[in-house]
C-alpha atoms as a PDB file:
ATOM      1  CA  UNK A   1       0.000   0.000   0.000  1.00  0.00           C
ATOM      2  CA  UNK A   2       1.812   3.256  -1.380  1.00  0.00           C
ATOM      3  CA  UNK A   3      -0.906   6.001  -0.977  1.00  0.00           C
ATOM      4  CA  UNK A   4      -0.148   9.641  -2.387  1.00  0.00           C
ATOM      5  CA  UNK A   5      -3.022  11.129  -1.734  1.00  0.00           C
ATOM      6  CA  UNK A   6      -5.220   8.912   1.026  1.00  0.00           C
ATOM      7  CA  UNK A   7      -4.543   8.310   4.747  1.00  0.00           C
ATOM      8  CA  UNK A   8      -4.213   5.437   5.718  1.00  0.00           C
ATOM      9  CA  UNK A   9      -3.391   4.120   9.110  1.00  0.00           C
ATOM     10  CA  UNK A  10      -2.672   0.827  10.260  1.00  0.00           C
ATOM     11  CA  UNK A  11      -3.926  -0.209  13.446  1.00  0.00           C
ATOM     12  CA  UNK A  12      -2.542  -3.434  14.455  1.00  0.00           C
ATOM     13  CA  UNK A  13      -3.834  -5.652  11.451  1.00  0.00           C
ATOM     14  CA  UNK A  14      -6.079  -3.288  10.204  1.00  0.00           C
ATOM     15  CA  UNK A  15      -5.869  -0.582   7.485  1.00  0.00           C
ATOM     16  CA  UNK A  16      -7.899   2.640   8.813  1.00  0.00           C
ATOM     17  CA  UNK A  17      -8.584   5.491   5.969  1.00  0.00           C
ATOM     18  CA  UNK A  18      -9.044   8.457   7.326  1.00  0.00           C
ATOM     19  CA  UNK A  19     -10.290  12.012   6.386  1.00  0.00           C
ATOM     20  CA  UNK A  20      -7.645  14.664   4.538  1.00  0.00           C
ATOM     21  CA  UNK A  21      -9.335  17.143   6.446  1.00  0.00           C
ATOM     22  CA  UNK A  22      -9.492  16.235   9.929  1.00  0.00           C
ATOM     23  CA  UNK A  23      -8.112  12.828  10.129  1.00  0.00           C
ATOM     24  CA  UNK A  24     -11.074  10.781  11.479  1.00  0.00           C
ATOM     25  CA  UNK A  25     -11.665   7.042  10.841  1.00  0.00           C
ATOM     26  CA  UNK A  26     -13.433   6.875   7.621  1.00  0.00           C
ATOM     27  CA  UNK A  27     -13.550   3.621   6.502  1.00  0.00           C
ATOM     28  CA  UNK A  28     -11.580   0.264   7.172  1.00  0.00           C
ATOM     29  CA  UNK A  29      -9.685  -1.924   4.835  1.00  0.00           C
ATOM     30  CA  UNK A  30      -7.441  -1.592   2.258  1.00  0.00           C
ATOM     31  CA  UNK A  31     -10.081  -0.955  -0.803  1.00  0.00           C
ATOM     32  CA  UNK A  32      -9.735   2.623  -1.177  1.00  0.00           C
ATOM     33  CA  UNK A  33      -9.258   5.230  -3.947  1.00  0.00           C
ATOM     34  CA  UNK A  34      -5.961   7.110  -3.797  1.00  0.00           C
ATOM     35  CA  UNK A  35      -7.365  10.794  -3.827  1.00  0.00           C
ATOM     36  CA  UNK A  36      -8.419  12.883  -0.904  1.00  0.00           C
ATOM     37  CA  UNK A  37     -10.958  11.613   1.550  1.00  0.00           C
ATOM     38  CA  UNK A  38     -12.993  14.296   3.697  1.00  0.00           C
ATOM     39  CA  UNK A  39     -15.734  13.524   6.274  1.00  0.00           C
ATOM     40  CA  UNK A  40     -19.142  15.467   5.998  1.00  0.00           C
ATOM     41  CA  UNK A  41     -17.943  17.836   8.210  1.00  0.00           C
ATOM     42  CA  UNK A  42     -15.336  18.847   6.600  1.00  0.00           C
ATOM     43  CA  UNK A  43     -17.319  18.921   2.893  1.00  0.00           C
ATOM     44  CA  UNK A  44     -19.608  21.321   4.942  1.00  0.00           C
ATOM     45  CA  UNK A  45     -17.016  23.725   5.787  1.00  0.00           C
ATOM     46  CA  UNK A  46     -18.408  22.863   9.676  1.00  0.00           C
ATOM     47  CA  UNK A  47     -15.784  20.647  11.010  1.00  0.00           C
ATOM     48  CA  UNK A  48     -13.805  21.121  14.139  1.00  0.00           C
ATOM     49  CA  UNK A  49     -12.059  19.067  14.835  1.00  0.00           C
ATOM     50  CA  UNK A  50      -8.054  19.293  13.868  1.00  0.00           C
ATOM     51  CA  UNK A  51      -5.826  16.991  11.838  1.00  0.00           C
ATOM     52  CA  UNK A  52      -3.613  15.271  14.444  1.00  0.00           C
ATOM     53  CA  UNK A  53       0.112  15.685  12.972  1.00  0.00           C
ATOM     54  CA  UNK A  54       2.465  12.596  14.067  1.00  0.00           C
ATOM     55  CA  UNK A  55      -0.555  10.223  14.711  1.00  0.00           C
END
């Protein structure tokens, strides 16, 4: 798994994609596009929460 654009995050034997934006769990598993992933928070222009850097 060489992702450019997705984040994904591997928690112990699982593959966690997670949101460009703010970095929440998305999705599980390895079956994901390789562009940038946002949560409906974040497509609203309402999110709050921050991107966790180093996570």
């Amino acid at each position: 798994m060489n992702y450019q654009h997705a984040i994904v995050k591997i928690e112990g034997d699982v593959a966690v994609l997670l949101c460009n934006g703010c970095g929440i769990n998305l999705a599980e598993g390895t079956k994901h596009e390789d562009r940038e992933h946002y949560c409906a928070m974040c497509m609203s222009g309402n999110c709050k929460a921050k991107f966790k850097k180093g996570d």
